[in-house]
N, C-alpha and C. Protein backbone atom coordinates (compact mmCIF):
# COMPACT_ATOMS: atom_id res chain seq x y z
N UNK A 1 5.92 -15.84 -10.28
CA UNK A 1 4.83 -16.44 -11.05
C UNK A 1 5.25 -17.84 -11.52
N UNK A 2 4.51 -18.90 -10.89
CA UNK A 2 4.78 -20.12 -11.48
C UNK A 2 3.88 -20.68 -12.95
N UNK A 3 4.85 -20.83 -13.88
CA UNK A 3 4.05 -21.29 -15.04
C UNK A 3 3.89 -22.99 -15.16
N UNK A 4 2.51 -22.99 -15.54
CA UNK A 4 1.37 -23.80 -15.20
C UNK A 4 1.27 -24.16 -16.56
N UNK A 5 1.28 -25.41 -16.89
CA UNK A 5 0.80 -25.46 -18.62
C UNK A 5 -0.35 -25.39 -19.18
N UNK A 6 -0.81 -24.89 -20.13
CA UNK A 6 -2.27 -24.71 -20.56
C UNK A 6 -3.43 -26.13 -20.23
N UNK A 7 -2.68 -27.47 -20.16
CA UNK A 7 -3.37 -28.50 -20.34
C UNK A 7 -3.93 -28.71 -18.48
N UNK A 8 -2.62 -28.51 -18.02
CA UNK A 8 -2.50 -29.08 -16.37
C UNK A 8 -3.91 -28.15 -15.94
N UNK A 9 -3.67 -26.68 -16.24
CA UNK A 9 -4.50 -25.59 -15.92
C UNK A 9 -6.07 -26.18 -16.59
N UNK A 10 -6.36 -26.02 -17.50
CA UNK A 10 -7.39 -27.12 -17.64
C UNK A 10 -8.11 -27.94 -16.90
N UNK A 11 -7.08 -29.07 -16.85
CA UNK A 11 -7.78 -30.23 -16.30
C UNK A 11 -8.37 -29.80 -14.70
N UNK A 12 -7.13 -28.65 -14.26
CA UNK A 12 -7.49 -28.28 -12.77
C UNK A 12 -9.02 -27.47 -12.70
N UNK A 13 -9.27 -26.85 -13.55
CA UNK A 13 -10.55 -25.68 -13.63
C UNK A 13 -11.55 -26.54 -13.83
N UNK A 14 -11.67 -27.57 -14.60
CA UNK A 14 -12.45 -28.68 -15.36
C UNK A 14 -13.14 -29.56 -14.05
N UNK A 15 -11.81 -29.53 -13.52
CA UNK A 15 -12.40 -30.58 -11.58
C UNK A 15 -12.59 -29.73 -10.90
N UNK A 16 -12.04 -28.43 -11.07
CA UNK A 16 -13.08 -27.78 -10.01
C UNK A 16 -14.82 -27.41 -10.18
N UNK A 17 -14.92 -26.98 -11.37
CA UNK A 17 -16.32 -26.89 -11.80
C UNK A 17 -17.26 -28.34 -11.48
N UNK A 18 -16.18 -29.40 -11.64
CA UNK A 18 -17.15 -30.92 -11.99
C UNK A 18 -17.51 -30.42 -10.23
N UNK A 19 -16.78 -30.78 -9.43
CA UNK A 19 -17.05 -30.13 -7.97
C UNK A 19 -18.01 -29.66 -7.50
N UNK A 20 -17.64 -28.40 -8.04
CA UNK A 20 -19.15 -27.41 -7.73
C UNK A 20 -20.30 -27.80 -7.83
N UNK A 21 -19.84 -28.60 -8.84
CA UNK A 21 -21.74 -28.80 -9.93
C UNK A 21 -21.93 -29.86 -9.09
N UNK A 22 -21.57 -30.84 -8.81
CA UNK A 22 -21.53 -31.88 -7.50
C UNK A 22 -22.42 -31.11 -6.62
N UNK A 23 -21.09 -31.05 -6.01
CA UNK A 23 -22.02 -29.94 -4.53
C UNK A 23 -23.54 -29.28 -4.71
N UNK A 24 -23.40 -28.30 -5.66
CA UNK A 24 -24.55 -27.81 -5.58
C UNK A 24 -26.04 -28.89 -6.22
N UNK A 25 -25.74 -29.64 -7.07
CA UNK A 25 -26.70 -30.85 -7.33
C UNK A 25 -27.03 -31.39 -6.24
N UNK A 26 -25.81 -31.58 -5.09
CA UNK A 26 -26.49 -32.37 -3.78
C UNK A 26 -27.45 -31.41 -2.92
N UNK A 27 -26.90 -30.16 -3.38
CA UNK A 27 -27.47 -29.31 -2.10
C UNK A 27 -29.09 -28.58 -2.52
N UNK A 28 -29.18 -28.99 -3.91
CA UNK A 28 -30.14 -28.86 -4.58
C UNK A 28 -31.74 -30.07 -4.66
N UNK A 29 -30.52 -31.13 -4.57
CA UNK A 29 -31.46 -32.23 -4.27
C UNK A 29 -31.92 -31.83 -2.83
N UNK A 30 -31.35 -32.28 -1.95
CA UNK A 30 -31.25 -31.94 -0.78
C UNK A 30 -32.89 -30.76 -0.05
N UNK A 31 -32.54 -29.72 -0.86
CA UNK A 31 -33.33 -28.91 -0.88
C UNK A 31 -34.83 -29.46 -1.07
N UNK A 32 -34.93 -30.00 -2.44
CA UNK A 32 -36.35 -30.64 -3.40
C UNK A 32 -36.80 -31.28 -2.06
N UNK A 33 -36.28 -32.14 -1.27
CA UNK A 33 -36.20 -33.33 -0.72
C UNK A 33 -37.33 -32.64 0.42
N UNK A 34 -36.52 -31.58 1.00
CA UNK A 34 -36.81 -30.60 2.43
C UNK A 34 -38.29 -30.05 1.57
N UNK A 35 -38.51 -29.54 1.00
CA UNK A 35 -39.60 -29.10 0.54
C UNK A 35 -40.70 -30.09 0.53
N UNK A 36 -40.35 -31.14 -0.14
CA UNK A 36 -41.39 -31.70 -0.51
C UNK A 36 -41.74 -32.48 0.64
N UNK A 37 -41.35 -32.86 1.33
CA UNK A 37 -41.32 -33.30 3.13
C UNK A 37 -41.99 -32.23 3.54
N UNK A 38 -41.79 -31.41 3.92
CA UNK A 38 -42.28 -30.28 4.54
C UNK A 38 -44.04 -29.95 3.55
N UNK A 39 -43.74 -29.60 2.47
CA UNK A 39 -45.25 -29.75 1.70
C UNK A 39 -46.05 -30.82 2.13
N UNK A 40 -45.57 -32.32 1.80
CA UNK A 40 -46.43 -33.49 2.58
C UNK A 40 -47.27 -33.73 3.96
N UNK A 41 -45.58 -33.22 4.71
CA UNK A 41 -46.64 -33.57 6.36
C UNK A 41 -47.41 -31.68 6.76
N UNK A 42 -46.90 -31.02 6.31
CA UNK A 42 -48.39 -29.19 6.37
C UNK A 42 -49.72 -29.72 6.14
N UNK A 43 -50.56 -29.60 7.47
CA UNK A 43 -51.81 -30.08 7.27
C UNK A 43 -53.16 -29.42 6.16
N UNK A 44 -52.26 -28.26 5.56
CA UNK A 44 -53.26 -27.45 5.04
C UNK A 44 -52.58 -27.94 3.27
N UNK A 45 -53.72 -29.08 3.28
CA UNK A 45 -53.39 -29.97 1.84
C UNK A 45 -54.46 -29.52 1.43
């Protein structure tokens, strides 16, 4: 077991979450994007 200091451990969990939330914000936008494209050109407006 390698000990990890409370702060290092932190900062590491802290960038991984910032990450995620990244990612999934893009993949979220991303999404809105595909929808609303797809809503626009469906001829049944």
């Amino acid at each position: 077991m390698i000990f990890i200091p409370p702060f290092y451990f932190y900062k590491l969990v802290n960038f991984i979450v910032y990450c995620l939330h990244e990612a999934v914000r893009k993949l979220f936008r991303e999404l809105v994007v595909t929808m609303l494209l797809l809503y626009l050109s469906s001829p049944t407006l």
